[in-house]
Protein backbone atom coordinates (compact mmCIF):
# COMPACT_ATOMS: atom_id res chain seq x y z
CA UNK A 1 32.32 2.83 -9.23
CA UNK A 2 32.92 2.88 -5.49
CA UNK A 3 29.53 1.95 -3.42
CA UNK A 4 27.74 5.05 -1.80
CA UNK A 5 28.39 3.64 1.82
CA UNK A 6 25.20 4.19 3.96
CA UNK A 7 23.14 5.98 1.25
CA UNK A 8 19.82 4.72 0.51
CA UNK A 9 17.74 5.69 -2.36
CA UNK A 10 14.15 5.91 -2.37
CA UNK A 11 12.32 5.44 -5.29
CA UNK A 12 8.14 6.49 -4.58
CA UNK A 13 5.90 4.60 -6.93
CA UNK A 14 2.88 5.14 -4.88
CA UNK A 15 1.29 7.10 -8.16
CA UNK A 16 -2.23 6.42 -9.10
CA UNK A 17 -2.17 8.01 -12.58
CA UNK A 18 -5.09 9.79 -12.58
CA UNK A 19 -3.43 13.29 -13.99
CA UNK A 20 -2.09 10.83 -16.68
CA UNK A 21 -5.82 8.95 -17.22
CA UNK A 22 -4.19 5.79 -17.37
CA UNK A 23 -6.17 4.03 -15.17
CA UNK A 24 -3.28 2.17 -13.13
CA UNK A 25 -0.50 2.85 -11.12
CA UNK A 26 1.67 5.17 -13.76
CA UNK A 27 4.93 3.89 -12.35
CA UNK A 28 4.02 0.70 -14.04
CA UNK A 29 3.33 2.31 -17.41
CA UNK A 30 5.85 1.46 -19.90
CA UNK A 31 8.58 2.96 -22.50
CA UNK A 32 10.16 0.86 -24.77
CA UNK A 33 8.75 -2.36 -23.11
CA UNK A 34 10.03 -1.39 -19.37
CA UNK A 35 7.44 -0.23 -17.03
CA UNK A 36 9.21 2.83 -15.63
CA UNK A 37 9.37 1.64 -12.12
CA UNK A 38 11.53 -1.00 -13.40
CA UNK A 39 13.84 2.21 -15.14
CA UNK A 40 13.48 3.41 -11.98
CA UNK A 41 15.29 1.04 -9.65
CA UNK A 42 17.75 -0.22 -12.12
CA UNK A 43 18.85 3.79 -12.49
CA UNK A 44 19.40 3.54 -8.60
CA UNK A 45 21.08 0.25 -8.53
CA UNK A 46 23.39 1.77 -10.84
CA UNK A 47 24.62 4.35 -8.41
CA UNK A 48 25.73 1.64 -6.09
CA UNK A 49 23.98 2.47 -2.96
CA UNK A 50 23.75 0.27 0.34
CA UNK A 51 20.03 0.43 -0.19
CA UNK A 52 17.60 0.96 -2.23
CA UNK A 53 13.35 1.20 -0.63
CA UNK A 54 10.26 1.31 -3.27
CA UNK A 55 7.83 2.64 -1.65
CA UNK A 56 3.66 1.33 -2.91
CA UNK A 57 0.45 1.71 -2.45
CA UNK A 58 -0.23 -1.76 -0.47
CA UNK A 59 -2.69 -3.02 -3.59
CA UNK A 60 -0.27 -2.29 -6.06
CA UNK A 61 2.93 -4.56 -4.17
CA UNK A 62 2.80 -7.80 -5.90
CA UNK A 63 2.11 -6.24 -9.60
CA UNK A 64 5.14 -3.52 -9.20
CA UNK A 65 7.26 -6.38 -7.09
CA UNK A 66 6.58 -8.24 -10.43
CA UNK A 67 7.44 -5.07 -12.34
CA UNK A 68 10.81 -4.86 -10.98
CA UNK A 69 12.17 -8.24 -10.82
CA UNK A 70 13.54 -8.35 -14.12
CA UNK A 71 15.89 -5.94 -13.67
CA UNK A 72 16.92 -6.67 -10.15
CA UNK A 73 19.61 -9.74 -10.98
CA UNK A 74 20.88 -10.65 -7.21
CA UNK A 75 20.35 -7.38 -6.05
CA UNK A 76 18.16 -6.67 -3.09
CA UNK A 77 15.61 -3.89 -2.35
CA UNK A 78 13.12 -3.20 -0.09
CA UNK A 79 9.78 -2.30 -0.83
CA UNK A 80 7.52 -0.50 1.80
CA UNK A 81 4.22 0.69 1.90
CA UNK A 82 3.52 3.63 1.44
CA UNK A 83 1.00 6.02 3.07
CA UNK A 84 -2.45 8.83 2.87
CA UNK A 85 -0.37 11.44 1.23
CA UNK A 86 2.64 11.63 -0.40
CA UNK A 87 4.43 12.95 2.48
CA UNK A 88 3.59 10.25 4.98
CA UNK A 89 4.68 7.47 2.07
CA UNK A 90 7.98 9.23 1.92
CA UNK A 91 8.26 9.01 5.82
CA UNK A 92 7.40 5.43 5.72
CA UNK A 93 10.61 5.05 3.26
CA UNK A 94 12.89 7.08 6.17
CA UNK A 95 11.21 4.52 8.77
């Protein structure tokens, strides 16, 4: 596949998971043994992009950081903090 030059992919797993009542950050819920943050970013690695930002809610960094590695290999992300509202967390990603 030939790399998506300049294109960054933002994947927001800022979520809280209250609509979902599971009591955690529902990005790091998981299916078939892979919290779906995880799904997440590997899906966008896939696509070959020059970067790919996860953007978190600050107390959830080091559990979804965690989350991720796995499927990471010796690719690179970056992962932001996110913000109030969802907007404002998907600004922070453009910053």
């Amino acid at each position: 596949m030939i790399p998506l030059e300049r294109t960054a992919i933002v994947v927001l797993a800022g979520g809280m998971g209250v609509r979902v009542g599971a009591g955690i950050n529902k990005t790091l819920l998981s299916i078939g043994g892979i919290p779906v943050v995880a799904r997440s970013v590997r899906t966008a690695l896939d696509a070959h992009p020059s970067r790919v930002v996860v953007v978190v809610r600050s107390e959830d960094r080091d559990e979804l950081s965690a989350a991720i590695q796995p499927v990471l290999g010796d690719e690179e992300i970056w992962v932001v903090d996110g913000g109030v509202e969802r907007h404002d967390s998907e600004w922070n990603a453009l910053e």
